[in-house]
Protein backbone atom coordinates (compact mmCIF):
# COMPACT_ATOMS: atom_id res chain seq x y z
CA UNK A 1 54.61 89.96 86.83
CA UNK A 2 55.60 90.53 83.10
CA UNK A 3 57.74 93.25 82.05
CA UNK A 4 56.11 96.35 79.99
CA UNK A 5 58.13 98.37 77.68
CA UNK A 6 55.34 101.31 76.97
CA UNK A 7 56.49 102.99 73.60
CA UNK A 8 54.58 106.29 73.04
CA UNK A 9 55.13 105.92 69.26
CA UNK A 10 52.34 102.54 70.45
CA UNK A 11 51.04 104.09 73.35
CA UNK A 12 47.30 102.95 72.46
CA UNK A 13 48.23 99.14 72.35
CA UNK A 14 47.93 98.79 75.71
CA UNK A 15 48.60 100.51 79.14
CA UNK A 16 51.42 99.98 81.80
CA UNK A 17 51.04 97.79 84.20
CA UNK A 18 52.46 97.79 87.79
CA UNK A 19 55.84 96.08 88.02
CA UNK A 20 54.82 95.49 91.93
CA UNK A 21 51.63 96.05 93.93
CA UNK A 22 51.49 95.33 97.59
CA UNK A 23 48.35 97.67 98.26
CA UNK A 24 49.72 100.57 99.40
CA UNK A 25 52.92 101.55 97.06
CA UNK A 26 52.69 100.95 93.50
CA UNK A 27 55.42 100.74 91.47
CA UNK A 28 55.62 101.03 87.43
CA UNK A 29 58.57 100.13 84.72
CA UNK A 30 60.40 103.12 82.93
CA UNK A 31 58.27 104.30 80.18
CA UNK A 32 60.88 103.68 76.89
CA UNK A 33 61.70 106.94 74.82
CA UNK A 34 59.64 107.65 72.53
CA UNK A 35 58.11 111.07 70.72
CA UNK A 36 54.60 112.78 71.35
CA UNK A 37 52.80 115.40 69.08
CA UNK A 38 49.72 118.48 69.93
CA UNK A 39 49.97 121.40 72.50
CA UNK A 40 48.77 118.76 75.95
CA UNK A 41 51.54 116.53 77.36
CA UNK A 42 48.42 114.58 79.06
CA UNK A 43 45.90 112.80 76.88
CA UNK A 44 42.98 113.22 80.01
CA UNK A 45 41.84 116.36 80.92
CA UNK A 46 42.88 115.51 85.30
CA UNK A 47 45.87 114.87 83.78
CA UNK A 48 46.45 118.13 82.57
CA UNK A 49 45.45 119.68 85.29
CA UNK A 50 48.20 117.64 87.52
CA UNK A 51 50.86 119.42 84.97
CA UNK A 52 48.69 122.84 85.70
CA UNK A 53 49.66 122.57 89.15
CA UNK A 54 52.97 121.75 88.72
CA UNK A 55 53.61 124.20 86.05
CA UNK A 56 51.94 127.14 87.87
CA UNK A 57 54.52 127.08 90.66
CA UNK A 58 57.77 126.53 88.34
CA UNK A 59 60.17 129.45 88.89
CA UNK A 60 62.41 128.85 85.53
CA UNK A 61 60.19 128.03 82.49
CA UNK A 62 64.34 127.10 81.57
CA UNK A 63 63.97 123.58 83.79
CA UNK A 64 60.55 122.69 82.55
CA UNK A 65 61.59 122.88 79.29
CA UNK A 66 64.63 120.30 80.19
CA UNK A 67 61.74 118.26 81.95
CA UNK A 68 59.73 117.62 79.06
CA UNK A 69 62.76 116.48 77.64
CA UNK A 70 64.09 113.84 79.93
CA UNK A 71 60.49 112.66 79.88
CA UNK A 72 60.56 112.19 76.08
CA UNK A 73 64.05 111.01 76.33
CA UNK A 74 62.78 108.09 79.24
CA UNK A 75 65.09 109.27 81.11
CA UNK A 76 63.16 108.67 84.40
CA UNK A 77 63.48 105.31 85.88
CA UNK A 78 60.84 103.05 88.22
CA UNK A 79 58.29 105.50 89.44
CA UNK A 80 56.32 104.50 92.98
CA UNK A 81 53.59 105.80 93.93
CA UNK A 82 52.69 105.22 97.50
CA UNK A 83 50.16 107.49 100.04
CA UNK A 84 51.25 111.24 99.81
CA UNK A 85 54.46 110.82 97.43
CA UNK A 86 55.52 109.55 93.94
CA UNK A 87 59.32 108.80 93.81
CA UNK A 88 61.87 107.65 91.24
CA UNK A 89 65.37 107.96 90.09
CA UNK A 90 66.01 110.55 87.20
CA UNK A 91 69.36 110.31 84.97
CA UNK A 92 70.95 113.45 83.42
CA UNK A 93 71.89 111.39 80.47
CA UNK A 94 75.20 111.77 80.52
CA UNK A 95 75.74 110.44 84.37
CA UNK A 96 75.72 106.81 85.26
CA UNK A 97 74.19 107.73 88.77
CA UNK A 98 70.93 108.73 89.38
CA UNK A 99 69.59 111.55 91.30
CA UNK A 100 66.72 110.42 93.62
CA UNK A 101 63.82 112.89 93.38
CA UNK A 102 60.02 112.84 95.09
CA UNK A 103 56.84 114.62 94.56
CA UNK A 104 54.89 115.34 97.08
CA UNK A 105 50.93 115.65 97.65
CA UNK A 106 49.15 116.07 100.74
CA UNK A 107 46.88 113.43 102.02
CA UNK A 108 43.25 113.66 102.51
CA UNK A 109 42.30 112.86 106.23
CA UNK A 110 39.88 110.48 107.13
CA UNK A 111 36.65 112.42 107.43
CA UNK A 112 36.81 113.81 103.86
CA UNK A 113 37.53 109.89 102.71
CA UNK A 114 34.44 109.37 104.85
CA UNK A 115 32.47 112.08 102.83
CA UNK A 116 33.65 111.40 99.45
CA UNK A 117 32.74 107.68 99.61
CA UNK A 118 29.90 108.45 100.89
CA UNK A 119 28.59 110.47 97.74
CA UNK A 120 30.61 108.52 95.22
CA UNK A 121 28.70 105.28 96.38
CA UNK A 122 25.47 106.77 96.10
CA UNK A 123 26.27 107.26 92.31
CA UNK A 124 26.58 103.86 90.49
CA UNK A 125 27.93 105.81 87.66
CA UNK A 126 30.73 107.12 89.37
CA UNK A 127 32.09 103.74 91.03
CA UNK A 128 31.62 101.99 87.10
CA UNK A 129 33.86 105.00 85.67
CA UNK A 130 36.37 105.07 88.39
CA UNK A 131 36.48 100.82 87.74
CA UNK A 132 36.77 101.83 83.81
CA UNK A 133 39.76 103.97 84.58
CA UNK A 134 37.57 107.21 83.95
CA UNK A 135 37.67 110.34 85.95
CA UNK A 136 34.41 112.21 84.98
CA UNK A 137 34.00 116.34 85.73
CA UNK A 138 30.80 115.02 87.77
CA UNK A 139 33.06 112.89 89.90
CA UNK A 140 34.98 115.97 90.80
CA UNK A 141 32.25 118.18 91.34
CA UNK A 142 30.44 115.55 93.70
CA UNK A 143 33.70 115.71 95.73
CA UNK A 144 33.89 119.80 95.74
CA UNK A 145 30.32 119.48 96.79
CA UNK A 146 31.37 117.37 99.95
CA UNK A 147 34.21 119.57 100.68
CA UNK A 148 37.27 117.23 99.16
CA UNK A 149 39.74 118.36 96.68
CA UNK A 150 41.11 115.33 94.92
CA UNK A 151 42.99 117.36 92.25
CA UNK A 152 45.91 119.61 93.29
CA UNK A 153 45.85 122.77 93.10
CA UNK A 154 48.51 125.66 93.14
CA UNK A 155 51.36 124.99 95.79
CA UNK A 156 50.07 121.22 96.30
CA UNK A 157 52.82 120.04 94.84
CA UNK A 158 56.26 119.79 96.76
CA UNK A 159 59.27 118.44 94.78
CA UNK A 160 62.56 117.06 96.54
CA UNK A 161 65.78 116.10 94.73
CA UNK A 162 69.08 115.25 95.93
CA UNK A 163 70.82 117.62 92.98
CA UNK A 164 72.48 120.72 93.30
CA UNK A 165 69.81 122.80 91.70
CA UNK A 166 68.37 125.55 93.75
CA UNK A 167 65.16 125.56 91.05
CA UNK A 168 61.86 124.76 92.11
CA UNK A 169 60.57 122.13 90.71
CA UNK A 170 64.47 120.78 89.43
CA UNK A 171 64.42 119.20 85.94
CA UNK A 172 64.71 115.55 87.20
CA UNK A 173 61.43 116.41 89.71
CA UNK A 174 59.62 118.40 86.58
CA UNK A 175 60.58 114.98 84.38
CA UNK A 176 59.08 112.81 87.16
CA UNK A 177 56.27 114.76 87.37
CA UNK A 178 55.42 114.94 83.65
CA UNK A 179 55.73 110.98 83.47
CA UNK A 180 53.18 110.52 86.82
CA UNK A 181 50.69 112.49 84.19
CA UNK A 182 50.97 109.67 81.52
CA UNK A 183 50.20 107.10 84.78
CA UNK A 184 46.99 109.33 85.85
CA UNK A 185 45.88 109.23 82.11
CA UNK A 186 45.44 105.41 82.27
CA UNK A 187 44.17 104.80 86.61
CA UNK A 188 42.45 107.53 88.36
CA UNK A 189 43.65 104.86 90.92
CA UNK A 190 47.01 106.26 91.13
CA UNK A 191 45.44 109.72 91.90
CA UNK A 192 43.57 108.43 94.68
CA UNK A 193 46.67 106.86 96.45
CA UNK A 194 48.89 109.31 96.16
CA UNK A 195 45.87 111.39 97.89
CA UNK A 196 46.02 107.99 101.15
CA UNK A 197 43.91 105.18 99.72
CA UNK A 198 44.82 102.38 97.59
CA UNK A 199 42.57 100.62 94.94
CA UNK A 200 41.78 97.86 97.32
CA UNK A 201 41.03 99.37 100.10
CA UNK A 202 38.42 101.80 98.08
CA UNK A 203 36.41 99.17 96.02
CA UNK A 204 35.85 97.47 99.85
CA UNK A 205 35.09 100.19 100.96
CA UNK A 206 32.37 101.26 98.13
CA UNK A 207 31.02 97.76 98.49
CA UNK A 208 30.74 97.81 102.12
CA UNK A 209 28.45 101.44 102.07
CA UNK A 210 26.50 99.77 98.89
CA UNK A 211 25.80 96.82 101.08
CA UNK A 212 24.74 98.75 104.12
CA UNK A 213 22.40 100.91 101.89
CA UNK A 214 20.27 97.47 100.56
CA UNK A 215 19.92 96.28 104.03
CA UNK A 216 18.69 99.56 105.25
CA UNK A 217 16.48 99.59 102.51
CA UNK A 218 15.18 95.87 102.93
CA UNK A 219 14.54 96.91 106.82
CA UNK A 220 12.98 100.19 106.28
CA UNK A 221 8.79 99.84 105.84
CA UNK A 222 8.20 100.10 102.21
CA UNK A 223 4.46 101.17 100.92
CA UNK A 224 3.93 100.42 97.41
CA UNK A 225 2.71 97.21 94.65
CA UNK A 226 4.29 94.68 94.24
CA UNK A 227 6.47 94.22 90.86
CA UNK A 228 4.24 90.73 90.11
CA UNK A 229 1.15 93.04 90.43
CA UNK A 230 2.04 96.10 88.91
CA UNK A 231 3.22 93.84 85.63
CA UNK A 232 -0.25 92.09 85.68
CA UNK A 233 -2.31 95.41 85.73
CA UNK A 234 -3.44 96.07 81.92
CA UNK A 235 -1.22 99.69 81.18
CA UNK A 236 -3.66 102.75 81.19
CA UNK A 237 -3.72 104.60 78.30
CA UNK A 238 -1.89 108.33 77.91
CA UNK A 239 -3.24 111.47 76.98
CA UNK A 240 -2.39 112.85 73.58
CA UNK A 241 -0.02 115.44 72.98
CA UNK A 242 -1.09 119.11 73.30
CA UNK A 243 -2.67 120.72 70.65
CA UNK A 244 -0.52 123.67 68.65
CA UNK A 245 -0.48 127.07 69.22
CA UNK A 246 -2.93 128.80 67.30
CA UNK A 247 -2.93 132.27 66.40
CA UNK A 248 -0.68 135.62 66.61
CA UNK A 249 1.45 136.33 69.80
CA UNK A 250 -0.84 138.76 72.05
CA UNK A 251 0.37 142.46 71.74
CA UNK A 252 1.60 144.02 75.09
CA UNK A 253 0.97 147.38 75.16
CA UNK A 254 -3.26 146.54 74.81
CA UNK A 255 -2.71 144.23 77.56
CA UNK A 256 -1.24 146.35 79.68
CA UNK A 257 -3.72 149.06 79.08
CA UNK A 258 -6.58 147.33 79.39
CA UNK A 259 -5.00 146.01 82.78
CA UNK A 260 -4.40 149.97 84.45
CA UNK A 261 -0.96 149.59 84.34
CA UNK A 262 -0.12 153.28 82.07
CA UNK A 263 3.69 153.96 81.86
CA UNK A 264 4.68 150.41 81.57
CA UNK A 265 7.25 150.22 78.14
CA UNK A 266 5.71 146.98 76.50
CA UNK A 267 8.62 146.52 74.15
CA UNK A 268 10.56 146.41 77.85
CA UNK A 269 7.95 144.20 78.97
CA UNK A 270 8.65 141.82 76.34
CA UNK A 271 11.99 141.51 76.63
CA UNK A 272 11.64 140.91 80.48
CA UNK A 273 9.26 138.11 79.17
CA UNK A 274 10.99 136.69 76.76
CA UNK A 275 13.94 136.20 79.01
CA UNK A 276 11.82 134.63 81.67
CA UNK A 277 10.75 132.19 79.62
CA UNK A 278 14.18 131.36 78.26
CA UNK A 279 15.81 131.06 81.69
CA UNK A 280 13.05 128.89 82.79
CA UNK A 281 13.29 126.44 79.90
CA UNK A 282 17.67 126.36 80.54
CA UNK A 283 16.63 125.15 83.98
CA UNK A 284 14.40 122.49 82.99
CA UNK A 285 17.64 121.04 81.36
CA UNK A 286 20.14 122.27 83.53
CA UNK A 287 22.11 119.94 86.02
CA UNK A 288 22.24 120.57 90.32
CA UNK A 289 25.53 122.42 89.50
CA UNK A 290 23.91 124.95 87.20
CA UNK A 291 20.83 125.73 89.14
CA UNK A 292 22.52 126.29 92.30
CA UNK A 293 25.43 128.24 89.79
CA UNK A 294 25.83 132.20 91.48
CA UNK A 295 23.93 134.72 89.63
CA UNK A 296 25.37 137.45 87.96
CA UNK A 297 25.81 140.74 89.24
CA UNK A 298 23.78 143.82 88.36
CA UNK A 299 26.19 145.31 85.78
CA UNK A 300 26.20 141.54 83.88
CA UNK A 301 22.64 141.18 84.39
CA UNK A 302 22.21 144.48 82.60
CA UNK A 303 24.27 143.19 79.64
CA UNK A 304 22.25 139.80 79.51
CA UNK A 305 19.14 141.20 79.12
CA UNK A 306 20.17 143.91 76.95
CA UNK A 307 22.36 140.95 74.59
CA UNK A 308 18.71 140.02 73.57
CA UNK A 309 17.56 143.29 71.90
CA UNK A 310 20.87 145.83 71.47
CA UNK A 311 19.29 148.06 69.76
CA UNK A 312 15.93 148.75 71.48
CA UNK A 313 14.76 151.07 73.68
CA UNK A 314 15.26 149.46 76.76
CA UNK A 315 18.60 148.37 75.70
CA UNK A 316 19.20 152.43 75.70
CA UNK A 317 17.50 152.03 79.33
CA UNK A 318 19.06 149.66 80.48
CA UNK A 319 22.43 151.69 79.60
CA UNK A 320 21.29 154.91 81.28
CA UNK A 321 20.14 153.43 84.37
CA UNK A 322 23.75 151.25 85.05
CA UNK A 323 25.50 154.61 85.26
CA UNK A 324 28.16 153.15 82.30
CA UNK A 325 27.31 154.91 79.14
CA UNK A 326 29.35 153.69 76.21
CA UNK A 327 30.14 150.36 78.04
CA UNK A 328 27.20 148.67 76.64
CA UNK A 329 27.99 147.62 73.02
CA UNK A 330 31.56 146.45 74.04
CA UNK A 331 29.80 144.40 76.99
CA UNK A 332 27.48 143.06 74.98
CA UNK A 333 30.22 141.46 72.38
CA UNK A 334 32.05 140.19 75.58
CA UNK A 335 28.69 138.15 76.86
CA UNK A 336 28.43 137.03 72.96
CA UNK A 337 31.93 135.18 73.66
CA UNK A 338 32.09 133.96 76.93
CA UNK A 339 28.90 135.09 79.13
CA UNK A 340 29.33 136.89 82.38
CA UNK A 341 33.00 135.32 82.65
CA UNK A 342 33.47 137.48 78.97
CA UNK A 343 32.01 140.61 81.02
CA UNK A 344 34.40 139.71 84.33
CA UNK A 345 37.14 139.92 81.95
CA UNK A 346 36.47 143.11 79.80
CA UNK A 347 36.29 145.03 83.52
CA UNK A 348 38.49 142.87 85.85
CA UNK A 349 41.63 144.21 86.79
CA UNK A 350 43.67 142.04 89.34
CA UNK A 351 48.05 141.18 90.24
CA UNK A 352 48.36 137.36 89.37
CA UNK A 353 51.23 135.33 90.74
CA UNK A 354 54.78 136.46 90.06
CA UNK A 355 55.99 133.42 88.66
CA UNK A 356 52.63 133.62 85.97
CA UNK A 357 53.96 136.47 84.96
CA UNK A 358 57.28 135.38 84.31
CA UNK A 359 55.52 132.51 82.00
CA UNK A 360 52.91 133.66 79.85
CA UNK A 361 55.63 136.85 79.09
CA UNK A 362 57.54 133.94 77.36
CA UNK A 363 54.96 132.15 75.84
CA UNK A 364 53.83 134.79 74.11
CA UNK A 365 57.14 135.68 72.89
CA UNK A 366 57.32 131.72 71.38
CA UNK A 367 54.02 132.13 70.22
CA UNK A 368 55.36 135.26 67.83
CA UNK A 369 58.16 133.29 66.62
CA UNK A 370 57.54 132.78 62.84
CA UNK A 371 54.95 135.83 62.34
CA UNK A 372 57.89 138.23 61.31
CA UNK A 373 59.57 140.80 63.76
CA UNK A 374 58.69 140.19 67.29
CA UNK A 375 57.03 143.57 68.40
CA UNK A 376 56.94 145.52 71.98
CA UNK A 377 55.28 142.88 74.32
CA UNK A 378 53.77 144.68 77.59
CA UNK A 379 52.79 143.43 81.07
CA UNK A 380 50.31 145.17 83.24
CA UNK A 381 48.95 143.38 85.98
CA UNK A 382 46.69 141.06 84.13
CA UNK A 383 47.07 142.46 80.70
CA UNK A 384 49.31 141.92 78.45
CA UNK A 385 49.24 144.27 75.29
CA UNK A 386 51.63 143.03 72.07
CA UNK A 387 52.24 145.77 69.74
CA UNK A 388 49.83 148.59 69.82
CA UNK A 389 46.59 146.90 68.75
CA UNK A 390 46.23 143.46 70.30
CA UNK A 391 46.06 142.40 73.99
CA UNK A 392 45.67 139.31 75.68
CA UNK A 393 44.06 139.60 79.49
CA UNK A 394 44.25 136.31 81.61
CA UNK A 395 40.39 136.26 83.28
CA UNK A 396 39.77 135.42 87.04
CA UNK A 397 38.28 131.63 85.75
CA UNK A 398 41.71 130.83 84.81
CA UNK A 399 41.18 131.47 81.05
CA UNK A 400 42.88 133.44 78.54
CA UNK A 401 40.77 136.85 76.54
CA UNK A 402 41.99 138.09 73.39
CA UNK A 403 41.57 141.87 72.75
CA UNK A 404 41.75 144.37 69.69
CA UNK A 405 41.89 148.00 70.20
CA UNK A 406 39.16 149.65 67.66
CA UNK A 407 38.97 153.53 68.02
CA UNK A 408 41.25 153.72 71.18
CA UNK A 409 39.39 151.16 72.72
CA UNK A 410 39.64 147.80 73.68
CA UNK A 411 37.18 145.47 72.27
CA UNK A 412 36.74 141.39 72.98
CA UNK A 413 38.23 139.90 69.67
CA UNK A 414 37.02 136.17 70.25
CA UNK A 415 35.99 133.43 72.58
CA UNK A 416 38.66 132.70 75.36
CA UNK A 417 41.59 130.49 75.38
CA UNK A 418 42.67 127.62 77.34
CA UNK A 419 46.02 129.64 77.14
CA UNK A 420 48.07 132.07 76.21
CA UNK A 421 49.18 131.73 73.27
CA UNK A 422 46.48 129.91 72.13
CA UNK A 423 44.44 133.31 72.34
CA UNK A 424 47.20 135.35 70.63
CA UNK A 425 47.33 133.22 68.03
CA UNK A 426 43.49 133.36 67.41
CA UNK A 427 43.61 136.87 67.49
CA UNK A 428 46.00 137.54 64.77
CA UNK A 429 44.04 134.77 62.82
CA UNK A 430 41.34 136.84 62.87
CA UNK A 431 43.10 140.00 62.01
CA UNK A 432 44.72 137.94 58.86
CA UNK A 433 41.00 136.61 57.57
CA UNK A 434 39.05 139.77 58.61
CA UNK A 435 37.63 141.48 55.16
């Protein structure tokens, strides 16, 4: 086995490779020192969400700060990951001995393996990414469909170190587990045994349920012509394309006249259709996922529809009848940015974790540095209002909503953030460039 020396000022001339490998513990060189740039630590978007989870249960933003650190500084020795654990020894710097620190992550019991294989091998396209080192969205979708959660989520992960600290994660665990992100960038693989199965064992396993599949097939009494035939037969010809649409769009309201049906707003009518027909072209398109997606509620429904024409009549309708009068406008401009999640956001008020708190407060008080004199910064529940005219609400899809209050109310100032201070910083943008 040759030695790696992985260099993140070179990090895309190659990947490292496993200083040992009996099957069921893997176990990778230091990564050297070396200096990254851009808001992610993680280059892959599971990656990032392994730090997510991490992150989201740190008490002291303090000790992930001094984690990033000792990961930039390679300060973490041999990591091995084995079946529910990744391990190494993490130096202080300015200590010769090591303190030996773990990660833990539950195991997935046999019956969800059983399930997830199951789906994955009837997807070629998922076994071919997971062999090109590629974690797809689809690939974790297909396992939420069967019931298996192969990324963590919040309180997965449990760290263990043998220092002093009290602090949960410690810097040496937060270190370790920024590094196992760089290692989940480059091998789903290493996800999937820390989670109980090892590379090995999965690829025979995929083969074995792909092999069982043909030989069902080849059994099972199959109706049909045969390839030699069907290449032989002379190809019939196709119809031509449709002619155009000729003419003006019919008029409702004689429609509906003609038809008995007095009382009926057409310009309503139209809207209703013109929606129809718009939701029913988004589902010829759409993937599994999004047709079986939840609808909206009434009160985002309402919104959706009246998005189309804001200033009609049966916008005005459409306002009365919700019981919200004066919500409308504002709703609208939150569906313009984000859709019903926009809406959820504008209304939603909800207590997220402590600890959350604790961390976006100080984020947004970084995210201020440089802007001039940092002003009052207030935390209610969700919302968290800087100065007197800009808030920032964190939404119930994990995303972050940027706010501006115009005549003592709050409006939606943008499209949502993947954090923060990425919102904040939008925000004020668009104060700054607004004529």
């Amino acid at each position: 086995m040759r030695d790696v020396n992985f260099d993140f000022d070179d990090e895309l001339d190659g990947e490292p490779e496993p200083a040992a490998d009996d099957g069921r513990a893997r176990s990778f060189p230091p990564f050297g020192p070396g200096k990254r740039t851009g808001r992610k630590f993680a280059d892959t978007w599971w990656g990032n969400a392994w730090i997510e989870s991490m992150e989201r249960t740190a008490l002291d933003p303090e000790q992930l700060k001094k984690g990033r650190r000792y990961a930039f500084a390679g300060q973490v020795g041999p990591i091995t990951v084995s079946p529910g654990r990744i391990s190494a020894p993490v130096h202080d710097g300015d200590q010769y001995t090591p303190h030996d620190t773990v990660v833990r992550i539950g195991t997935l019991p046999d019956a969800e393996w059983d399930r997830l294989l199951d789906r994955v091998a009837a997807k070629a396209g998922h076994i071919a990414a997971l062999l090109d080192r590629d974690m797809p969205q689809d690939l974790v979708n297909t396992a939420d469909d069967a019931g298996v959660r192969l990324l963590p989520g919040y309180g997965d992960l449990d760290p263990e170190c043998d220092c002093p600290s009290w602090d949960h994660p410690c810097r040496h665990a937060a270190a370790l587990s920024y590094q196992a992100s760089w290692l989940l960038d480059r091998d789903p693989f290493v996800l999937l045994l820390m989670r109980g199965r090892a590379e090995p064992e999965l690829v025979e396993e995929l083969r074995s349920r792909n092999t069982g599949r043909a030989v069902a097939a080849k059994e099972e009494h199959v109706t049909g012509t045969r390839a030699e035939e069907a290449y032989a037969t002379a190809p019939a010809s196709l119809p031509g394309p449709p002619a155009p649409v000729q003419g003006e769009a019919m008029p409702l309201a004689p429609l509906l006249a003609a038809h008995g049906a007095p009382g009926i707003d057409a310009e309503a009518m139209g809207m209703l259709a013109a929606d129809a027909a718009s939701r029913a072209r988004r589902l010829l398109i759409a993937t599994p996922a999004e047709v079986l997606a939840p609808d909206h509620d009434t009160w985002q429904d309402a919104v959706r529809l009246a998005s189309r024409m804001p200033r009609s009549r049966a916008a005005k309708r459409l306002e009365e009848a919700s019981g919200r009068a004066g919500e409308l406008p504002r709703a609208i401009k939150a569906w313009e940015y984000a859709g019903g999640a926009g809406v959820d956001a504008a209304d939603m008020v909800f207590s997220p974790p402590k600890e959350l708190v604790s961390r976006v407060t100080d984020a947004l008080r970084e995210a201020w540095e440089g802007s001039g004199a940092a002003p009052e910064l207030k935390n209610w529940r969700n919302r968290w209002t800087v100065g007197r005219d800009v808030q920032v609400r964190y939404g119930r899809d994990g995303r972050w909503y940027p706010f501006r209050r115009r005549c003592g109310q709050w409006w939606p100032a943008g499209p949502p953030s993947p954090g923060p201070a990425d919102a904040l910083l939008d925000v004020l943008k668009e104060s700054t460039t607004r004529p």
